[in-house]
C-alpha atoms as a PDB file:
ATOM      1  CA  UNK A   1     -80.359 -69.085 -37.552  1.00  0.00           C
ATOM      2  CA  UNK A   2     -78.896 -67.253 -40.753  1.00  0.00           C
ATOM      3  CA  UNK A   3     -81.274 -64.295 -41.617  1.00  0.00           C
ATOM      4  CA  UNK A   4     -81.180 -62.050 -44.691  1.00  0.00           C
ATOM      5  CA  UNK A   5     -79.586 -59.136 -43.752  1.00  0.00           C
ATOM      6  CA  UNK A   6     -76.866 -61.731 -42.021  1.00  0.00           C
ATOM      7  CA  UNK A   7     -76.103 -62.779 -45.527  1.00  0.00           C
ATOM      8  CA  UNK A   8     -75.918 -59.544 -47.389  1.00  0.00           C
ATOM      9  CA  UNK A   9     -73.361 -58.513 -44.324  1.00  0.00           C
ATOM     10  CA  UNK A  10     -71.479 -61.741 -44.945  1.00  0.00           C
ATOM     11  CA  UNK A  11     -71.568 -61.457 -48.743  1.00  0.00           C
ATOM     12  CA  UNK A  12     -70.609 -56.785 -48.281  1.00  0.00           C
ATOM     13  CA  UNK A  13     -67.314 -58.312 -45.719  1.00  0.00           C
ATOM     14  CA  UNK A  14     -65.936 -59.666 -48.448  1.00  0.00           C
ATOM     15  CA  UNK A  15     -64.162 -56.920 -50.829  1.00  0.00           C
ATOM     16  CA  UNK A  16     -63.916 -58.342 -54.239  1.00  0.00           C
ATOM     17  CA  UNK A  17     -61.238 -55.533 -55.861  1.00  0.00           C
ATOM     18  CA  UNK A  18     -59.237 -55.875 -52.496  1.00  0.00           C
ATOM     19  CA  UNK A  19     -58.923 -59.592 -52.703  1.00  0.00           C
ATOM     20  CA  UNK A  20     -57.769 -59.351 -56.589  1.00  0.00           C
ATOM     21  CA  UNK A  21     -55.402 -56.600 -56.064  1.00  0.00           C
ATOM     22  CA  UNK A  22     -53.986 -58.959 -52.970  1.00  0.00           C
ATOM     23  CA  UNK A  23     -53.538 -61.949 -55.392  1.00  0.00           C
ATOM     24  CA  UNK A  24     -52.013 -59.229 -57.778  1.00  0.00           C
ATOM     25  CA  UNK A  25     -49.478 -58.090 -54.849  1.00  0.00           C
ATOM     26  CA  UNK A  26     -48.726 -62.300 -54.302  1.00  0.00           C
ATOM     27  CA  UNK A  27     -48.138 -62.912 -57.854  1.00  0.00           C
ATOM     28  CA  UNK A  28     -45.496 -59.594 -57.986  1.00  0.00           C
ATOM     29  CA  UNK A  29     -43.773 -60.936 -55.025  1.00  0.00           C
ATOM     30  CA  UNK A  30     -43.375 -64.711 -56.686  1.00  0.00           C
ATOM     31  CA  UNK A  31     -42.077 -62.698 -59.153  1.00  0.00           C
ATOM     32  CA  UNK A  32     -39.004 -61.639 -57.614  1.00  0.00           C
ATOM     33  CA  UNK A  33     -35.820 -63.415 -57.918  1.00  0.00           C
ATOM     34  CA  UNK A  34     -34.955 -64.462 -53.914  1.00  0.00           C
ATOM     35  CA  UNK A  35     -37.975 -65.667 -52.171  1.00  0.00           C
ATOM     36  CA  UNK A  36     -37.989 -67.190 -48.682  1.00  0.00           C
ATOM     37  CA  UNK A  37     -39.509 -70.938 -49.245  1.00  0.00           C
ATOM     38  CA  UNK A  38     -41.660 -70.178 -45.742  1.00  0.00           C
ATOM     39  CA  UNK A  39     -43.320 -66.956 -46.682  1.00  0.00           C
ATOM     40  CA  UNK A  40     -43.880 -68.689 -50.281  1.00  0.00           C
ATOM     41  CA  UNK A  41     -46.031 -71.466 -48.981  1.00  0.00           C
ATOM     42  CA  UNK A  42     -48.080 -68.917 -46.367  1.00  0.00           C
ATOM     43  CA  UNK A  43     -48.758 -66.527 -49.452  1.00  0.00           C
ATOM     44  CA  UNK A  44     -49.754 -69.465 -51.501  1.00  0.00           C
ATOM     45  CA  UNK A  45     -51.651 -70.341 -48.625  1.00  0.00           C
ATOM     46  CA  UNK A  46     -53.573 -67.392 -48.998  1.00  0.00           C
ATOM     47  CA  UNK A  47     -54.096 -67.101 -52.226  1.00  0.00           C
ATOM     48  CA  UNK A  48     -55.935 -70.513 -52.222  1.00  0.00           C
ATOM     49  CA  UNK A  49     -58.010 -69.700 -49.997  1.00  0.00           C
ATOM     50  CA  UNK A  50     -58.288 -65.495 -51.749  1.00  0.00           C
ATOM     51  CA  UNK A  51     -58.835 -67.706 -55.253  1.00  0.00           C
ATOM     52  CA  UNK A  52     -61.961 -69.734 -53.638  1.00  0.00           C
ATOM     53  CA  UNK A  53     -63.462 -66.792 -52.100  1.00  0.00           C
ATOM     54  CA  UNK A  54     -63.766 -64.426 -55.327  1.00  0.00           C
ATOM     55  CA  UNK A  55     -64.998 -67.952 -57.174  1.00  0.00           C
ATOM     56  CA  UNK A  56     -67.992 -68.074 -54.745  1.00  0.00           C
ATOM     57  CA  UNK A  57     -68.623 -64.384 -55.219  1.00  0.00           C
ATOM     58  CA  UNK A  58     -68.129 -64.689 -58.987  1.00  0.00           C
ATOM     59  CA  UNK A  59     -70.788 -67.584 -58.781  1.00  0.00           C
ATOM     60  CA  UNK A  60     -73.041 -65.729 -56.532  1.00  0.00           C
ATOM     61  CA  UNK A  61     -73.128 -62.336 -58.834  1.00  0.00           C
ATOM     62  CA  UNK A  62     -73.981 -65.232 -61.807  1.00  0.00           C
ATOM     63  CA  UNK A  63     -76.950 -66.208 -59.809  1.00  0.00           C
ATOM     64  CA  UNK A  64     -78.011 -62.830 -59.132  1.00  0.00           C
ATOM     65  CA  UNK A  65     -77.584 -61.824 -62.945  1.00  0.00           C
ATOM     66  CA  UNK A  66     -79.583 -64.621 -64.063  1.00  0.00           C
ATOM     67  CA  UNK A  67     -82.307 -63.743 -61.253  1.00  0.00           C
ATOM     68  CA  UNK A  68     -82.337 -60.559 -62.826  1.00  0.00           C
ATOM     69  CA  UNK A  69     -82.232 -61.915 -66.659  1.00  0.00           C
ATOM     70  CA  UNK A  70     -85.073 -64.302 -65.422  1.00  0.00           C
ATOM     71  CA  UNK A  71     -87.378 -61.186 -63.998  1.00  0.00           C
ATOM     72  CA  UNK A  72     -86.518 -59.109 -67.104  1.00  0.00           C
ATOM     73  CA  UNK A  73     -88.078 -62.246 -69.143  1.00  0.00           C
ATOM     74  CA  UNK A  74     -90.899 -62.315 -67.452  1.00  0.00           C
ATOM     75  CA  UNK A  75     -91.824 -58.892 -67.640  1.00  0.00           C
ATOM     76  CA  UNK A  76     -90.875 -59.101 -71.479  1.00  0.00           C
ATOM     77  CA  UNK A  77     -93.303 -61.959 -71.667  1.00  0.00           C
ATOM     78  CA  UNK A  78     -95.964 -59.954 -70.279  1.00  0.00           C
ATOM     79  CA  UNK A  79     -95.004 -56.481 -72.663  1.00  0.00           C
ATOM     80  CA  UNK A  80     -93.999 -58.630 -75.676  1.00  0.00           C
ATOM     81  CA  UNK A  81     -90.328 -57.116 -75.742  1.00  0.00           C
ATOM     82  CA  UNK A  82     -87.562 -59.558 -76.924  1.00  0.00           C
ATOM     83  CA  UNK A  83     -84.499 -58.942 -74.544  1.00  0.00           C
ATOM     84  CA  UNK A  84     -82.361 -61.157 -76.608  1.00  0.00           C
ATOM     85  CA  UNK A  85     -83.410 -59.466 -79.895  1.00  0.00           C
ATOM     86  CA  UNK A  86     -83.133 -55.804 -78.761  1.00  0.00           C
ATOM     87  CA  UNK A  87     -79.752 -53.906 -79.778  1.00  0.00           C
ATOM     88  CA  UNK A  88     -77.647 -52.063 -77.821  1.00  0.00           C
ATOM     89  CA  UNK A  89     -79.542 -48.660 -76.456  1.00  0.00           C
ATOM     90  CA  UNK A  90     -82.690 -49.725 -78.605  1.00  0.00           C
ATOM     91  CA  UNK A  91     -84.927 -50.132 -75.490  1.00  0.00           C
ATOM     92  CA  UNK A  92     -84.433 -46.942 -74.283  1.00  0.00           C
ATOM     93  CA  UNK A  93     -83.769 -45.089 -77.566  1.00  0.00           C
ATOM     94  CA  UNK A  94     -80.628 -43.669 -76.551  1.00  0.00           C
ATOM     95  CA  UNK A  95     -76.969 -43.129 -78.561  1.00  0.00           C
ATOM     96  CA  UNK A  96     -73.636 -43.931 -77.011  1.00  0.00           C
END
């Protein structure tokens, strides 16, 4: 049985920065000029599988913005503000 808090622990294991900066490091070391044809196909290995996990976080944080988007729409619709029309600061009247 898979509760909540089960999936926000799953979803905090996973470091998002780490696992770019690790694809980063792979990349630099296919960069190089004498690579061993083993360790090549283990790092590509894990990049594959690095590559798939940040695409289901990417898609999960999508979700969770449009969630959010949806909830802010709502509320707009019930305090006649216009997300989509508002500029940048204008809801809160501040300056950048």
């Amino acid at each position: 049985m898979t509760t909540k808090n089960t999936k926000k622990k799953k979803k905090d294991d996973f470091d998002f920065k780490k696992a770019v900066e690790r694809l980063e490091e792979i990349n630099r070391w296919f960069q190089e000029e004498d690579i061993d044809l083993d360790e090549g196909l283990e790092k590509l290995k894990e990049g594959k599988k690095l590559i798939g996990k940040c695409q289901k976080r990417l898609n999960e944080a999508e979700n969770e913005f449009i969630d959010v988007k949806k909830e802010l729409e709502d509320i707009s619709d019930n305090d006649d503000i216009d997300f989509d029309s508002l500029e940048d600061g204008e809801l809160f009247d501040y300056e950048e």
